[in-house]
C-alpha atoms as a PDB file:
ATOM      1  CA  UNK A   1       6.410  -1.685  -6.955  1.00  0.00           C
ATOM      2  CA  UNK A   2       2.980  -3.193  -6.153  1.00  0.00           C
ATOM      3  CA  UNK A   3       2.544  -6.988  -5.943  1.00  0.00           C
ATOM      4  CA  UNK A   4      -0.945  -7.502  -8.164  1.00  0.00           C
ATOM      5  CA  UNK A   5      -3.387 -10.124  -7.199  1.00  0.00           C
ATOM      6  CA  UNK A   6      -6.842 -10.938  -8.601  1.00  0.00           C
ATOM      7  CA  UNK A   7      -9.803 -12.886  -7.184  1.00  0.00           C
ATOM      8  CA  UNK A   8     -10.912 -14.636 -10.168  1.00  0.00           C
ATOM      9  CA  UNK A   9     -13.938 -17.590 -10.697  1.00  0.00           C
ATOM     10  CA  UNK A  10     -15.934 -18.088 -13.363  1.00  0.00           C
ATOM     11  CA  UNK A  11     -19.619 -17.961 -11.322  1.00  0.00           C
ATOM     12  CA  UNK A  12     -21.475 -15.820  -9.076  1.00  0.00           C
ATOM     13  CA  UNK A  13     -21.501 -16.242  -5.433  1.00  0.00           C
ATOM     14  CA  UNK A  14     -18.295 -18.143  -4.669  1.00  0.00           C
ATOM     15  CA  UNK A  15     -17.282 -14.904  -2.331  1.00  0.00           C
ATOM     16  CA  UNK A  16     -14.841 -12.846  -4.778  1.00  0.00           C
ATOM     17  CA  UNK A  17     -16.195  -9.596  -3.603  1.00  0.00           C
ATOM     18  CA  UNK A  18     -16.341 -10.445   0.066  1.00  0.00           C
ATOM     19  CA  UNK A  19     -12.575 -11.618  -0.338  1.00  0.00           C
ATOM     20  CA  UNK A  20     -11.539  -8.751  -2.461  1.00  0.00           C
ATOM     21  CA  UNK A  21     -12.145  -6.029   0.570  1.00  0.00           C
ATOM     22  CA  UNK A  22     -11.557  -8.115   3.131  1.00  0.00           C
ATOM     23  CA  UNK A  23      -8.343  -9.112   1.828  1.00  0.00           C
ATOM     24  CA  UNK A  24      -7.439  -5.418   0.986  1.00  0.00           C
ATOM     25  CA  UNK A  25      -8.629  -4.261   4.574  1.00  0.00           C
ATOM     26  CA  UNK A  26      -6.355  -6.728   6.146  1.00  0.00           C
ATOM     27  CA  UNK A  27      -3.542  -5.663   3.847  1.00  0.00           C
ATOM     28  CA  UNK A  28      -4.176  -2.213   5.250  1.00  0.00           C
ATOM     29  CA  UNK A  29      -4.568  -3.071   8.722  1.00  0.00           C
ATOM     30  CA  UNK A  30      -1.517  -4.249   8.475  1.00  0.00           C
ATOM     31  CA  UNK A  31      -0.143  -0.526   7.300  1.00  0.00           C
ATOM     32  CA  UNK A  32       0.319  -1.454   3.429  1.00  0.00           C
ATOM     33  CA  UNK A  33      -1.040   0.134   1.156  1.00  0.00           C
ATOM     34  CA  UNK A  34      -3.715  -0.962  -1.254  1.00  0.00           C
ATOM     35  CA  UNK A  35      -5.440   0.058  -4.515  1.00  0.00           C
ATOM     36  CA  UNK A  36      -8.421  -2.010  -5.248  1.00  0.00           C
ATOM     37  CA  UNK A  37     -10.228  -2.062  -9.064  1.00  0.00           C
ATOM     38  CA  UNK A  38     -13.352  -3.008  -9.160  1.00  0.00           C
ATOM     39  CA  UNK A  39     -14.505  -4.111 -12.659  1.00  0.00           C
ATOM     40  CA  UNK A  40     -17.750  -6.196 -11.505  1.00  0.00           C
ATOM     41  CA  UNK A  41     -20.777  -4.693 -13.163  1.00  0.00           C
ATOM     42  CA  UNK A  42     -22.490  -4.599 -10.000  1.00  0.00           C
ATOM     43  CA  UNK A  43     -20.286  -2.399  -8.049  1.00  0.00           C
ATOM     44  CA  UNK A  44     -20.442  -4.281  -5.016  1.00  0.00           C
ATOM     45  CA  UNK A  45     -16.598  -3.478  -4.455  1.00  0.00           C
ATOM     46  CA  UNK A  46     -17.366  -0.147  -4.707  1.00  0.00           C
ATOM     47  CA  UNK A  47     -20.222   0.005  -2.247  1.00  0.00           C
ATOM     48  CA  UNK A  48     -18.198  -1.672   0.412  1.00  0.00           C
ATOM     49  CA  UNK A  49     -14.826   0.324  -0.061  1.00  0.00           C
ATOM     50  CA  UNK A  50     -16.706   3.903  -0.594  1.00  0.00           C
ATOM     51  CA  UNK A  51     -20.196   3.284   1.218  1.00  0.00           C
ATOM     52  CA  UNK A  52     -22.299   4.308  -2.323  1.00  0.00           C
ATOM     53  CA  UNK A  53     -24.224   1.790  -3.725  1.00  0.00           C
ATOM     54  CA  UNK A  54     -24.601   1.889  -7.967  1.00  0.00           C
ATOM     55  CA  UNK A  55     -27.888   3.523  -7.734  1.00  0.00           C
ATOM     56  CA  UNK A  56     -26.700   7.116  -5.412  1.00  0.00           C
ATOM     57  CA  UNK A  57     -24.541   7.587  -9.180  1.00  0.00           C
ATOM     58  CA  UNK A  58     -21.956   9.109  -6.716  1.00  0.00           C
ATOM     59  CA  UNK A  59     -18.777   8.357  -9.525  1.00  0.00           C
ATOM     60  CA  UNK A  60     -20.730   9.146 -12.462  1.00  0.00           C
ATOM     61  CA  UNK A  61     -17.627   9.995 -15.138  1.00  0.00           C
ATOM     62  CA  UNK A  62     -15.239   9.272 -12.541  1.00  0.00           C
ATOM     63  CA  UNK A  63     -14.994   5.528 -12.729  1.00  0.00           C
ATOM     64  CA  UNK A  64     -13.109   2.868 -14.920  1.00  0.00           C
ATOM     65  CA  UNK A  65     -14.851   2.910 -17.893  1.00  0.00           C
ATOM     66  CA  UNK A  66     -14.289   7.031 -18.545  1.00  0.00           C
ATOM     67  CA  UNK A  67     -10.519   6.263 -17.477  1.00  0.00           C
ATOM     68  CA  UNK A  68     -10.412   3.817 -20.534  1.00  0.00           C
ATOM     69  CA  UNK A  69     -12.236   6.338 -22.453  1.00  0.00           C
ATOM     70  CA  UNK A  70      -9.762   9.336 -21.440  1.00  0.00           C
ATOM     71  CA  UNK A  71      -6.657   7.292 -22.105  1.00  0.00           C
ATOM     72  CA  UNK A  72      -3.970   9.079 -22.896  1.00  0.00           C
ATOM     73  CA  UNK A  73      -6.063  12.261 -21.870  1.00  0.00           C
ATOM     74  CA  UNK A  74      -6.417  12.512 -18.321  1.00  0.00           C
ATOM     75  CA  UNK A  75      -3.972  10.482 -16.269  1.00  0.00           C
ATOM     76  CA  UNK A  76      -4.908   7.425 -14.797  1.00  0.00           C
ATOM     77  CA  UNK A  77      -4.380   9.019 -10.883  1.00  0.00           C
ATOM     78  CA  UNK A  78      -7.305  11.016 -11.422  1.00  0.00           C
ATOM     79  CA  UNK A  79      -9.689   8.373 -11.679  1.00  0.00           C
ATOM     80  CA  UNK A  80      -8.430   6.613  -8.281  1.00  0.00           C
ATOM     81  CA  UNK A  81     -10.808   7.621  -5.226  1.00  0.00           C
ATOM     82  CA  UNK A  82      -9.917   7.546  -1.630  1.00  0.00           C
ATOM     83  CA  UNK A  83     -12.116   4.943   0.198  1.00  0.00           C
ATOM     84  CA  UNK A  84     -13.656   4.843   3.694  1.00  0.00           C
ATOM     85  CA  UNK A  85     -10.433   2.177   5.142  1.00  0.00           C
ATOM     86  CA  UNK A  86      -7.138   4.344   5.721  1.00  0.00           C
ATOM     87  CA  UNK A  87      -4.450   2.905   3.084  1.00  0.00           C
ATOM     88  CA  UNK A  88      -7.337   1.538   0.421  1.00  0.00           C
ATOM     89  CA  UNK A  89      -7.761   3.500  -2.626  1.00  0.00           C
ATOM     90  CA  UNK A  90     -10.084   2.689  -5.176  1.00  0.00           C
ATOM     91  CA  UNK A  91     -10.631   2.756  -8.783  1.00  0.00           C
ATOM     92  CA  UNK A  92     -14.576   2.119  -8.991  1.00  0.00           C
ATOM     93  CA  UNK A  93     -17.579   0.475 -11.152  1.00  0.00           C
ATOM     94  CA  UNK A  94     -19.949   2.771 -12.374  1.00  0.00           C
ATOM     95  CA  UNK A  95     -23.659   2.425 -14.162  1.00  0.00           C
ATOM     96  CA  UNK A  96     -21.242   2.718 -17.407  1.00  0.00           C
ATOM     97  CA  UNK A  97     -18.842  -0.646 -16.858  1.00  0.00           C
ATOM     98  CA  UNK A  98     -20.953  -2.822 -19.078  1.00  0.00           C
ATOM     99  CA  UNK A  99     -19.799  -0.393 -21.892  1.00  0.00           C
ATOM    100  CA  UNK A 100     -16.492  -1.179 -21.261  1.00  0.00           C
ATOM    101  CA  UNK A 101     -15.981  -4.302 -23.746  1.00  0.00           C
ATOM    102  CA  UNK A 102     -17.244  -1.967 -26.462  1.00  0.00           C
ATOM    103  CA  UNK A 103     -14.862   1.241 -25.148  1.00  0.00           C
ATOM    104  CA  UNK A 104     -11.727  -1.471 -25.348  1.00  0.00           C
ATOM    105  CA  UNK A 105     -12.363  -2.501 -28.587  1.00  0.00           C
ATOM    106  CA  UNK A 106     -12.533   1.611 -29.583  1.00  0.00           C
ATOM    107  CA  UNK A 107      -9.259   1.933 -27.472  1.00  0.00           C
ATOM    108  CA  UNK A 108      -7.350  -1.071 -29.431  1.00  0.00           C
ATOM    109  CA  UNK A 109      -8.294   0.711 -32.565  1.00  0.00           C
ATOM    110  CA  UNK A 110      -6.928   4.163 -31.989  1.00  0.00           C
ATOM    111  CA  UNK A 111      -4.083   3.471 -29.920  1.00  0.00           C
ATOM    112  CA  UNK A 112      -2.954  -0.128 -30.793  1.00  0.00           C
ATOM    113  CA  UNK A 113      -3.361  -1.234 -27.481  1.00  0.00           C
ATOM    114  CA  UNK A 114      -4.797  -4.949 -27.276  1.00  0.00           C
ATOM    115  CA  UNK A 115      -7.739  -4.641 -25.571  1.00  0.00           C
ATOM    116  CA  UNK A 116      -7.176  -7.675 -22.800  1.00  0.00           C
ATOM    117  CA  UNK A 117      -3.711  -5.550 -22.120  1.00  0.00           C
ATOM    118  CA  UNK A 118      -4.979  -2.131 -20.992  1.00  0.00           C
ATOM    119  CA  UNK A 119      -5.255  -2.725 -17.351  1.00  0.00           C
ATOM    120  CA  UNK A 120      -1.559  -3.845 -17.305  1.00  0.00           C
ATOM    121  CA  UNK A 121      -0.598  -0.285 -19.034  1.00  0.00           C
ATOM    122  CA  UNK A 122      -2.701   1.630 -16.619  1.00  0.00           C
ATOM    123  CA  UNK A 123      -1.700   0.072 -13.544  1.00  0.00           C
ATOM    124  CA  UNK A 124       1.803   0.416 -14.376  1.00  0.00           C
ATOM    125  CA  UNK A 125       1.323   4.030 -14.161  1.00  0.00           C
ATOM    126  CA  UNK A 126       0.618   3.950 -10.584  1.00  0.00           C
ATOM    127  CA  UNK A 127       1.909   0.770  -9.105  1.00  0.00           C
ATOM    128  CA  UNK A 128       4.515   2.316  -8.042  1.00  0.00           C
ATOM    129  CA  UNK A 129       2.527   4.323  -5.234  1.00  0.00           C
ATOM    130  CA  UNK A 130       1.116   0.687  -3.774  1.00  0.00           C
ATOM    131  CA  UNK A 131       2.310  -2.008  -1.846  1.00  0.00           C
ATOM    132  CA  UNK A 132      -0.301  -4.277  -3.396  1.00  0.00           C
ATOM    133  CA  UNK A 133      -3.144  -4.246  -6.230  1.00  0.00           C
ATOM    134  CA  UNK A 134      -6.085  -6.413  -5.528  1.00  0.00           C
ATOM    135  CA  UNK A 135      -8.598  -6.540  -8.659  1.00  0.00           C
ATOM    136  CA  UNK A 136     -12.088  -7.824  -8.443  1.00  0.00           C
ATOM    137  CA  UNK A 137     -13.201  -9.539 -11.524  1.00  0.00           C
ATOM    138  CA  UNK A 138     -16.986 -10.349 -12.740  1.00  0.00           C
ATOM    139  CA  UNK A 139     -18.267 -13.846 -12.437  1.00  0.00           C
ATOM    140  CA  UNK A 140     -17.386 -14.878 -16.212  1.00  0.00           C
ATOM    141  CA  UNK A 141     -14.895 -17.361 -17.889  1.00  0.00           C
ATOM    142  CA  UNK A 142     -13.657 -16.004 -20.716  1.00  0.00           C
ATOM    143  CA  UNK A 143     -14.628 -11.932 -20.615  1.00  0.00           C
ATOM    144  CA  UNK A 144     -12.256  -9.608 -21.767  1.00  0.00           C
ATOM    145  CA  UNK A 145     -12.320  -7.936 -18.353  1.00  0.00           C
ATOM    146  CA  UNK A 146     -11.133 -11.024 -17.218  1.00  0.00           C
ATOM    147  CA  UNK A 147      -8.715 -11.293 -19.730  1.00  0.00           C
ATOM    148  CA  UNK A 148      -7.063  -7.600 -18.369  1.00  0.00           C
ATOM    149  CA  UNK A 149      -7.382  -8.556 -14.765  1.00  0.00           C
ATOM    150  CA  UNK A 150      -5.398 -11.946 -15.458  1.00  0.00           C
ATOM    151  CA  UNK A 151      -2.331 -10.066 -17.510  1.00  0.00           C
ATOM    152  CA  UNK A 152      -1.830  -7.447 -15.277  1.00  0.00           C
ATOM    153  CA  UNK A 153      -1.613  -9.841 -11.840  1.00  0.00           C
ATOM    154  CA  UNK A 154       1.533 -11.416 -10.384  1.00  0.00           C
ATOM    155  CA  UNK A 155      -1.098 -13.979  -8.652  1.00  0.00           C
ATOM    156  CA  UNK A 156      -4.522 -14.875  -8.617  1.00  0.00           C
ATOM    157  CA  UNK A 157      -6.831 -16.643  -6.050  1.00  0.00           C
ATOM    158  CA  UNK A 158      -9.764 -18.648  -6.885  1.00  0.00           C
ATOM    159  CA  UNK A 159     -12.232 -18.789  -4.209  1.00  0.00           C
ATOM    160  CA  UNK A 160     -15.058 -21.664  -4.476  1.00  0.00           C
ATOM    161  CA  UNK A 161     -17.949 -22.996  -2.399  1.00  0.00           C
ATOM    162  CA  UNK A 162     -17.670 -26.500  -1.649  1.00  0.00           C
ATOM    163  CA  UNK A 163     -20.019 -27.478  -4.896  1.00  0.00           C
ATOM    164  CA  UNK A 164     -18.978 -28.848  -8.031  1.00  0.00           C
ATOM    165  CA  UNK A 165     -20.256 -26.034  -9.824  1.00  0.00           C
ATOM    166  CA  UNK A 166     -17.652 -23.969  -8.730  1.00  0.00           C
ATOM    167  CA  UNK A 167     -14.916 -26.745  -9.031  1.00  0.00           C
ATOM    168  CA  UNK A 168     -16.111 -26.751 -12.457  1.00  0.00           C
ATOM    169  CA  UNK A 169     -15.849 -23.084 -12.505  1.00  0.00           C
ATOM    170  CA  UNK A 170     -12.016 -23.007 -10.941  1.00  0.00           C
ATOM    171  CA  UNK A 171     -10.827 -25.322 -13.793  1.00  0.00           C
ATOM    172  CA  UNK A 172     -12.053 -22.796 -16.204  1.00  0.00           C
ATOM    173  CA  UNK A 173     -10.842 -20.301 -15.147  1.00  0.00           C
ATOM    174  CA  UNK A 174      -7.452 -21.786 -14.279  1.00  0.00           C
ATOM    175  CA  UNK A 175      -7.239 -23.114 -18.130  1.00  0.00           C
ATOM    176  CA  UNK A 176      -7.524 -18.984 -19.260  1.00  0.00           C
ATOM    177  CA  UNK A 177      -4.504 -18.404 -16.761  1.00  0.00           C
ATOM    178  CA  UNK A 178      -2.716 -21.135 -18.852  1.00  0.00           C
ATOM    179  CA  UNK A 179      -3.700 -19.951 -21.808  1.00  0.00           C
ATOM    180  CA  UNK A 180      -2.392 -16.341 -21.045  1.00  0.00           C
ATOM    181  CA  UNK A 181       0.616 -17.229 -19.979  1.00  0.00           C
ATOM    182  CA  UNK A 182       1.566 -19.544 -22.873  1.00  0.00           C
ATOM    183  CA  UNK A 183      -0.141 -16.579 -25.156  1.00  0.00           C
ATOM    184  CA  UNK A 184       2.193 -13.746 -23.593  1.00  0.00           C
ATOM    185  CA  UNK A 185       4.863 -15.754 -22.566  1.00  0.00           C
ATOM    186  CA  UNK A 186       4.370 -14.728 -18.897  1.00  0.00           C
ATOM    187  CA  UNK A 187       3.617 -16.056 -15.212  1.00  0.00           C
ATOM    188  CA  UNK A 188       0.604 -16.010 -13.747  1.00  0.00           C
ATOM    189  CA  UNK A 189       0.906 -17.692 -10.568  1.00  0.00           C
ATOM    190  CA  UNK A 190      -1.910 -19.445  -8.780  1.00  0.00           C
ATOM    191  CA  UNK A 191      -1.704 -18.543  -5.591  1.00  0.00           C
ATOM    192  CA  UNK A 192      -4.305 -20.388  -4.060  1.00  0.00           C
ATOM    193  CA  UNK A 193      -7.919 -21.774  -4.021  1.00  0.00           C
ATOM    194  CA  UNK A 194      -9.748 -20.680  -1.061  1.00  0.00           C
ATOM    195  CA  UNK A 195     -12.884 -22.467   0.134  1.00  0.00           C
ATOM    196  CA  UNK A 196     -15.651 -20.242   1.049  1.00  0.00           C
ATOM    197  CA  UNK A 197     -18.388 -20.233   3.021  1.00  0.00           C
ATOM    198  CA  UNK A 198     -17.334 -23.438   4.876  1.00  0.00           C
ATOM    199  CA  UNK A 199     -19.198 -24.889   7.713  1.00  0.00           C
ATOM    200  CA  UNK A 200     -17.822 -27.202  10.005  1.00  0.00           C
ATOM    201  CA  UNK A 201     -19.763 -30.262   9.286  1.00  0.00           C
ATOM    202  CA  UNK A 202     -18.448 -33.939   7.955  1.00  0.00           C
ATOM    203  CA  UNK A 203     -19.923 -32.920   4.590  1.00  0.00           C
ATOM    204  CA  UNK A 204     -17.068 -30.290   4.098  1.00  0.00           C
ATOM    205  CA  UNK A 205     -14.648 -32.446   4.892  1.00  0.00           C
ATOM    206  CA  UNK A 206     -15.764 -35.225   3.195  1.00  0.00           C
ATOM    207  CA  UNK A 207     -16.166 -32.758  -0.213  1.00  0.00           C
ATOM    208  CA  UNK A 208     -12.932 -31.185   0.710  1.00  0.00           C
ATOM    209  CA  UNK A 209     -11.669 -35.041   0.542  1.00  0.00           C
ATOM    210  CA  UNK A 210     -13.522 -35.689  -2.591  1.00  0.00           C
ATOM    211  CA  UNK A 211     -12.429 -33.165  -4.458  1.00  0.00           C
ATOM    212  CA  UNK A 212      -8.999 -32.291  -3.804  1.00  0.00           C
ATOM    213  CA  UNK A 213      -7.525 -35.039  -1.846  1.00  0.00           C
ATOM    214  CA  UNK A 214      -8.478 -38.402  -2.724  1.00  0.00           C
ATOM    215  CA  UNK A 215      -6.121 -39.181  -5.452  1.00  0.00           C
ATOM    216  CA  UNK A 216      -6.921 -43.175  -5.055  1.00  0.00           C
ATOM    217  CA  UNK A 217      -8.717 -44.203  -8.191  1.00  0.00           C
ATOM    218  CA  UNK A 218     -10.526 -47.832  -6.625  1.00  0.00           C
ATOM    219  CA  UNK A 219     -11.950 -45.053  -3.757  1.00  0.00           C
ATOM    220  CA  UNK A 220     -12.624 -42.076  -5.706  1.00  0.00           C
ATOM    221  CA  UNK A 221     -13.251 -42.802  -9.683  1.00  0.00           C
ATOM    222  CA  UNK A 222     -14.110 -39.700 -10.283  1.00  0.00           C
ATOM    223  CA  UNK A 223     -11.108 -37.954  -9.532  1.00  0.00           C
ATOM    224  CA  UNK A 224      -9.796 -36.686 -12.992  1.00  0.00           C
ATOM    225  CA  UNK A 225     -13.783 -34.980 -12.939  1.00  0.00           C
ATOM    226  CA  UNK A 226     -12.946 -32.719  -9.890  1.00  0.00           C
ATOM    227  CA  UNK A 227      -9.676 -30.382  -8.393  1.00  0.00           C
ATOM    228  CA  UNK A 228      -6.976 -33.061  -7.256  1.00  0.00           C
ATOM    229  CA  UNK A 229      -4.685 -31.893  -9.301  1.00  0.00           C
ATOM    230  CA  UNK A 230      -5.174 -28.175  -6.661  1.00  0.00           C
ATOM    231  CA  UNK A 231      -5.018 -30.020  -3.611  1.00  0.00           C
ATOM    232  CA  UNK A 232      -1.212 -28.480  -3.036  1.00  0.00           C
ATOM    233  CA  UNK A 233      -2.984 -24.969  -3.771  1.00  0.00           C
ATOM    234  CA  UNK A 234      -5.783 -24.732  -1.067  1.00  0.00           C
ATOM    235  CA  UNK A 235      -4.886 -22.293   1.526  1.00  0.00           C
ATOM    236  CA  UNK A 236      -4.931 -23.575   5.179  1.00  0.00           C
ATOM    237  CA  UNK A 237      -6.896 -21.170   6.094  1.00  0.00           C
ATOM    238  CA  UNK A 238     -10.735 -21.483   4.911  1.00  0.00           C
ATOM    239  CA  UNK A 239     -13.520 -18.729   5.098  1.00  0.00           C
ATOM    240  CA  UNK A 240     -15.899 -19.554   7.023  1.00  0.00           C
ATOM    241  CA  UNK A 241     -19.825 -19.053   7.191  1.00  0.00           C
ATOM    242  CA  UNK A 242     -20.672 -15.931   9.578  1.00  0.00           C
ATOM    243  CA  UNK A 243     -23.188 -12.850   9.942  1.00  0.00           C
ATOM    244  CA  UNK A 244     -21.061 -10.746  10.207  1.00  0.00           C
ATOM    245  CA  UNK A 245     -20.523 -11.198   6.028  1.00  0.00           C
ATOM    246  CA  UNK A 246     -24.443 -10.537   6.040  1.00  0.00           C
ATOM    247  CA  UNK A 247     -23.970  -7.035   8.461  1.00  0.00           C
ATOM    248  CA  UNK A 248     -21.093  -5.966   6.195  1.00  0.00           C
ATOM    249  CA  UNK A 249     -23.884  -5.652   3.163  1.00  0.00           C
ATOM    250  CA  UNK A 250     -25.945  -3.783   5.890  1.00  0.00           C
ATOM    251  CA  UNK A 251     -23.391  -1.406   7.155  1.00  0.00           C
ATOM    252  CA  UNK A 252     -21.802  -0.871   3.756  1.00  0.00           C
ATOM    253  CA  UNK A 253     -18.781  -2.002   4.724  1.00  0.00           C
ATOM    254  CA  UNK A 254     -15.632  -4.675   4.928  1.00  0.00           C
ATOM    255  CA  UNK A 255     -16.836  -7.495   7.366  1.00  0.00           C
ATOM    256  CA  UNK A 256     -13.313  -6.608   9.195  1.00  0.00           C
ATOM    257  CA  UNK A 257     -14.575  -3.226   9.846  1.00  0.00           C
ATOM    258  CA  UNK A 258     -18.145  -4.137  11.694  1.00  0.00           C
ATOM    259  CA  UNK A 259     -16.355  -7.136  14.091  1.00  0.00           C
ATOM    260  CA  UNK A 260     -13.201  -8.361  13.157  1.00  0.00           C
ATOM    261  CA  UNK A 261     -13.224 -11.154  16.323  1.00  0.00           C
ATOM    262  CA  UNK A 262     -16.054 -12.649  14.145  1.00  0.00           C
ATOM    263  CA  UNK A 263     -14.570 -15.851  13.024  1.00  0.00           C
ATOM    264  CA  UNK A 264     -14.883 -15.181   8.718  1.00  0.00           C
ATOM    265  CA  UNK A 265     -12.934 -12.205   9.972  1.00  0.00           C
ATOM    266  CA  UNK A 266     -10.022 -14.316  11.819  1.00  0.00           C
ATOM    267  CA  UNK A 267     -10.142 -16.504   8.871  1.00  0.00           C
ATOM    268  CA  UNK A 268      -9.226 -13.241   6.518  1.00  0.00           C
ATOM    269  CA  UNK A 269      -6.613 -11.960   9.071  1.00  0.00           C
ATOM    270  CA  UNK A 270      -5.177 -15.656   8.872  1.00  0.00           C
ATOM    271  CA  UNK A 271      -5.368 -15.996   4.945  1.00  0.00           C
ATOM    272  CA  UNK A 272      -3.819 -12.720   4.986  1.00  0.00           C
ATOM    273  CA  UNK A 273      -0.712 -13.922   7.075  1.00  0.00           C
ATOM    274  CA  UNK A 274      -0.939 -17.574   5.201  1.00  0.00           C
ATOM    275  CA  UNK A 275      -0.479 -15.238   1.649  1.00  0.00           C
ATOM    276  CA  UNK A 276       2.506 -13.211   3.183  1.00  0.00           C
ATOM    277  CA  UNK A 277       4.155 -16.491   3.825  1.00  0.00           C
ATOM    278  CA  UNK A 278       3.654 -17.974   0.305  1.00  0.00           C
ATOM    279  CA  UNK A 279       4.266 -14.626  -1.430  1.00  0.00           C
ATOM    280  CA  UNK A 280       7.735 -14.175   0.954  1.00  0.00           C
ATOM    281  CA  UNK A 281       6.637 -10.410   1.391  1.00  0.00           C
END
C-alpha cells in the first residue's frame, strides 16, 4: 500500500513543484514506484513529468478534473498517464483544473461524498499499485484542493525560502493540518520543513538561527512571531540554489534527469535518503 506525501505551502515560489518531481524521480531512481497528482492550476508538474506544457492541450479530457467528473463512471486507472521517468506515473492538470472546486461541490451533491475527501476515495483505488503517492498542491491556504491533498497524505512537507513570508505561510498551512486532523480524527504527520533555495552565505544561517533555533527570549524577542516551535522538523538536508533547477524548465524535465552531480540534485538524492530514515521505509 502506497505511503502518501504532499508538498504543501501556502505561497508561490517556495519550490513545491521543483520538490514534487524531484522527490518522485529520486523515489524512482531508487526502483519504487511513484504516482504523482498534480492539482496546481498551472500544470507545471505535468510539464516536467510528461514534457507538455498547458498550452500543447495534450490531456484535454484526460486529466483530474474529468476523473472527478466521471466518478463512479470510468475508473480512476484510466485517468493515470505514464510519464517520461521509468516508475513515475501521473495523474495530470489540465486547462480545466480551475473548474474543479465547482465539479466537487457537484460531486458532494450526487454522491454524498464531502468534497475535501474525494482524493482520499480515489487514491485508495489505486494505492495499492504504488510504493509512494507524492501530490503537488497549489500555492493557497485554505483551498479545497488543499483540503483533499491534506486528508488523503500519511505526511506532508513544507518547503520555504528563507523569508518570513513563507514562515508565515508554513504556520498556515500547518494550522489546516491541525485542523484536519482534529476534524477527522486522523494523523497527518509533518514530516518536515525543507529550506529552499539556500545559499551558503552568513545570512542563511543567521535566518535559519532566527527563525527556528533561537529559542532565547533576551536574544531573539521575536521568537513566538517566527518557526521555533519547527526547529526539530527541518530536514538536514537543504535545497540548494543551482542552474540546473533553471535547465530543468528548459529541458522540460526533473533537474535529476539533466545533471544529477549538480549540487540541488545531491541535495534531493540526500533528502530522499534523510525521508527513508524518518519514514523507517
Amino acid at each position: 500500500m502506497a505511503i502518501c506525501i504532499s508538498i504543501v505551502v501556502g505561497k508561490g515560489g517556495a519550490g513545491k513543484t521543483t520538490t514534487c518531481v524531484n522527490l518522485a524521480t529520486a523515489m524512482a531512481m531508487d526502483g519504487k514506484k511513484v504516482l504523482v497528482v498534480d492539482t496546481d492550476t498551472q500544470a507545471n508538474t505535468t510539464m516536467f513529468l510528461t514534457g507538455y506544457k498547458l498550452n500543447e492541450k495534450a490531456f484535454g479530457g484526460k486529466g483530474l478534473f474529468d476523473m472527478i467528473r466521471a466518478w463512479g463512471l470510468i475508473d480512476v486507472e484510466n485517468y493515470i498517464h505514464h510519464s517520461q521517468i521509468d516508475g513515475i506515473d501521473v495523474i495530470v492538470s489540465n486547462d480545466a483544473t480551475p473548474l474543479i472546486p465547482q465539479q466537487l461541490e457537484t460531486l458532494e451533491k450526487v454522491s454524498g461524498i464531502k468534497a475535501q475527501e474525494f482524493m482520499l476515495h480515489a487514491l485508495s483505488q489505486v494505492a495499492e499499485n504504488y510504493d509512494f503517492i507524492v501530490i503537488d498542491t497549489p500555492p493557497a491556504q485554505n483551498d479545497v484542493l488543499v483540503r483533499n491533498a491534506l486528508l488523503a497524505s500519511d505526511h506532508i512537507i513544507v518547503p520555504v525560502k528563507l523569508d518570513e513570508q513563507c514562515i508565515d505561510a508554513l504556520k498556515l498551512s500547518d494550522s489546516l493540518r491541525l485542523q484536519l486532523e482534529k476534524e477527522y480524527d486522523t494523523e497527518i504527520n509533518l514530516l518536515g520543513v525543507l529550506p529552499t533555495m539556500v545559499e551558503r552565505t552568513a545570512l542563511t544561517t543567521y535566518y535559519l538561527d532566527l527563525a527556528f533555533r533561537n529559542t532565547n527570549e533576551e536574544e531573539n524577542p521575536a521568537r513566538q512571531e517566527l518557526a521555533v516551535p519547527y526547529k526539530d522538523k527541518i530536514f538536514e538536508n537543504y535545497i540548494h540554489k543551482g542552474n540546473v533547477i533553471n535547465e530543468s524548465s528548459l529541458y522540460k524535465k526533473p533537474a535529476l534527469m539533466i545533471n544529477k552531480k549538480a549540487k540541488p540534485c545531491i541535495d534531493y538524492l540526500n533528502l530522499w535518503q534523510e525521508i527513508k530514515e524518518r519514514i523507517d521505509r
